[in-house]
Protein backbone atom coordinates (compact mmCIF):
# COMPACT_ATOMS: atom_id res chain seq x y z
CA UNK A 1 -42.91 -2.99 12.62
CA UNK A 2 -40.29 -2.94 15.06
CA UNK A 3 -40.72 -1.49 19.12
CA UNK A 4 -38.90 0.79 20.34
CA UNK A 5 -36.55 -1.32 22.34
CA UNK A 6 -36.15 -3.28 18.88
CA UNK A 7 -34.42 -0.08 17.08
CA UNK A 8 -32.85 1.14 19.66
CA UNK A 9 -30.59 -2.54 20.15
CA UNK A 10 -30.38 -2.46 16.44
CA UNK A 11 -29.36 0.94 16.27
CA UNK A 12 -26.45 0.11 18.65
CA UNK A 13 -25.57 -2.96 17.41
CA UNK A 14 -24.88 -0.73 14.16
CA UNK A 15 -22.19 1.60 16.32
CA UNK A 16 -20.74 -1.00 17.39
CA UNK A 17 -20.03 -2.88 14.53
CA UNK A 18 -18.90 0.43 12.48
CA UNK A 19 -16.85 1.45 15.77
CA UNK A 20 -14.56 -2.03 15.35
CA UNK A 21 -14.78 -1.88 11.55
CA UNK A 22 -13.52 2.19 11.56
CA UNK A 23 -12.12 2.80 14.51
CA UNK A 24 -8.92 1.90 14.01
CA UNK A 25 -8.68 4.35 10.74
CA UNK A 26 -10.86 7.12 12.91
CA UNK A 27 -8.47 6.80 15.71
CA UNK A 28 -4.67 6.39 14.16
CA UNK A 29 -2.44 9.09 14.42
CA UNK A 30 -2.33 11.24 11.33
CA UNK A 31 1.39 12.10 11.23
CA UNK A 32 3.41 8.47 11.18
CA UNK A 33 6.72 8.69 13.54
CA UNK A 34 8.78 7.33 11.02
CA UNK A 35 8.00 10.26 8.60
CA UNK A 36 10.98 12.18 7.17
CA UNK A 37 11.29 15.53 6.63
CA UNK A 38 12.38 16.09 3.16
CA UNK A 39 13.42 19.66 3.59
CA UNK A 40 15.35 19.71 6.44
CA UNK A 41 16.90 16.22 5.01
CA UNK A 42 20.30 17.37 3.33
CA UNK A 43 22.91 14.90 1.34
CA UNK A 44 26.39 15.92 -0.14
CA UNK A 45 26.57 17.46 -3.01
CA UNK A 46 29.44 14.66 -4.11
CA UNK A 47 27.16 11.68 -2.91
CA UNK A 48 24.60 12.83 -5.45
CA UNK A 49 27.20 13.35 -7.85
CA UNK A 50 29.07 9.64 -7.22
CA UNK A 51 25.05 7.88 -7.51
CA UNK A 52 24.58 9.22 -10.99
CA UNK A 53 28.45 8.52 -12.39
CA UNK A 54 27.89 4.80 -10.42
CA UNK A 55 24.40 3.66 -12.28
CA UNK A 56 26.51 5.34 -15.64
CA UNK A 57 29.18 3.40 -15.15
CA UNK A 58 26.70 0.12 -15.05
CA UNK A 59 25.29 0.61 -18.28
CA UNK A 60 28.19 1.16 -19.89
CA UNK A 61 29.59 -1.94 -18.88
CA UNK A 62 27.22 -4.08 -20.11
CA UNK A 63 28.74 -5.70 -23.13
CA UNK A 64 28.88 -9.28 -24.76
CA UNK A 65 32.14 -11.06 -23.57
CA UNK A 66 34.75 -11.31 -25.72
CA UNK A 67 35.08 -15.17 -25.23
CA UNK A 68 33.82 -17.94 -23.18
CA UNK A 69 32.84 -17.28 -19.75
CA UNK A 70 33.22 -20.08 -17.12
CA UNK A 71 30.75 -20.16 -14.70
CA UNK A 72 32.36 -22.14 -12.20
CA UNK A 73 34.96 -19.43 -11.77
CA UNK A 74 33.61 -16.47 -12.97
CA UNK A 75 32.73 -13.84 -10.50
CA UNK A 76 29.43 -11.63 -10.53
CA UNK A 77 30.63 -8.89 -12.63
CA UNK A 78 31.79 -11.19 -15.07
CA UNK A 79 28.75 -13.00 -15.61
CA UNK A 80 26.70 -9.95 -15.62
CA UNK A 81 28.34 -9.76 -19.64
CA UNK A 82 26.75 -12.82 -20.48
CA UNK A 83 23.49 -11.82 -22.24
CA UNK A 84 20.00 -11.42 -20.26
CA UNK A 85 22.10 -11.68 -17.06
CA UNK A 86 21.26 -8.62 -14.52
CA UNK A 87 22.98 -8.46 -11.01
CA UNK A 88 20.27 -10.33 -9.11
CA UNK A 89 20.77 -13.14 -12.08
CA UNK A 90 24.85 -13.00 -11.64
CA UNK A 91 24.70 -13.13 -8.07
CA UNK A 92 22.06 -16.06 -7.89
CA UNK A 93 24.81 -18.18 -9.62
CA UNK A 94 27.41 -17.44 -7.50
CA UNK A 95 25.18 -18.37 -4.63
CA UNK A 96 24.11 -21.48 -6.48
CA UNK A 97 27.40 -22.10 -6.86
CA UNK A 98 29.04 -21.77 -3.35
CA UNK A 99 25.70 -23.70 -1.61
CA UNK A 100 25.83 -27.10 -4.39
CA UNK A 101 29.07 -26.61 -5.81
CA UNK A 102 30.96 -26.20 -9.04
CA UNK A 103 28.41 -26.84 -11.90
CA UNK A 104 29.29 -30.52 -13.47
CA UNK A 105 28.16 -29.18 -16.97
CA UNK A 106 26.96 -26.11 -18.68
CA UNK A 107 23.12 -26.98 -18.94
CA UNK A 108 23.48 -27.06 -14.60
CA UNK A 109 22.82 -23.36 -15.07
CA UNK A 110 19.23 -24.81 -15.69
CA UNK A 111 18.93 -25.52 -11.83
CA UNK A 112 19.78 -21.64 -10.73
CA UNK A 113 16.06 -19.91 -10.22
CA UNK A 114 15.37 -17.34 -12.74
CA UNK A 115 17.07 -19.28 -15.61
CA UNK A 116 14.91 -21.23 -18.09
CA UNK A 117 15.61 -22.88 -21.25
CA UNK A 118 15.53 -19.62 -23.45
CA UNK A 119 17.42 -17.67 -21.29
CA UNK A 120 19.60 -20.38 -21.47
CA UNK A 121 19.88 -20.99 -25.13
CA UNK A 122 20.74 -16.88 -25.27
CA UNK A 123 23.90 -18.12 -23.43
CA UNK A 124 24.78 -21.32 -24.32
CA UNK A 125 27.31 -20.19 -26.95
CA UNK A 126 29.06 -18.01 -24.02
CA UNK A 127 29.88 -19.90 -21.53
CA UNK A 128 31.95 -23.33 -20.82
CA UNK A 129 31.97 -25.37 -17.14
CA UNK A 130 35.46 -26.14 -16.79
């Protein structure tokens, strides 16, 4: 059995502990100052309109290149036709590219993050180091 003064330390040792574990999520402000107001939030009707015709446009363009594309000259858009090569892909070459150099042979596409030996053999027949 405990005394009195036992529970009563006890007891506020509890608080205590469950005041620093919830206190901060008792005590935070319930509306965040970077909140937005979607209804008084108001975009042009022709930005909407450009957004949609824009991500169209991207999917559209996605087609397999008509011939060889050389990757130490090829800007972003144009490697984006090579096959399992997005944007982020495209433009991690290019930065590959400008921070090492031009690439000495095609399997240097190897070293670029995000490009392993199957998405490599998917592309092989594509594109040429010149």
């Amino acid at each position: 059995m405990y005394t009195r003064r036992e529970t009563i330390a006890a007891a506020l040792f509890g608080v205590a502990v469950a005041g620093i574990v919830w206190g901060p999520v008792i005590l935070r402000p319930f509306s965040s100052p970077h909140a937005v107001d979607l209804q008084t939030l108001h975009l042009p009707e022709d930005r909407l309109v450009q957004a949609r015709i824009s991500s169209a446009q991207t999917r559209v363009a996605k087609v397999k290149p008509t011939g060889r594309v050389d990757i130490n000259h090829a800007d972003a858009a144009a490697l984006q036709g090579l096959p399992g090569i997005g944007p982020t892909l495209a433009q991690r070459i290019v930065m590959h590219r400008k921070a090492y150099g031009p690439f000495a042979g095609t399997r240097g596409l190897l070293e670029v993050d995000g490009i392993g030996p199957k998405r490599f053999d998917k592309i092989e027949s594509w594109i040429v180091a010149r």
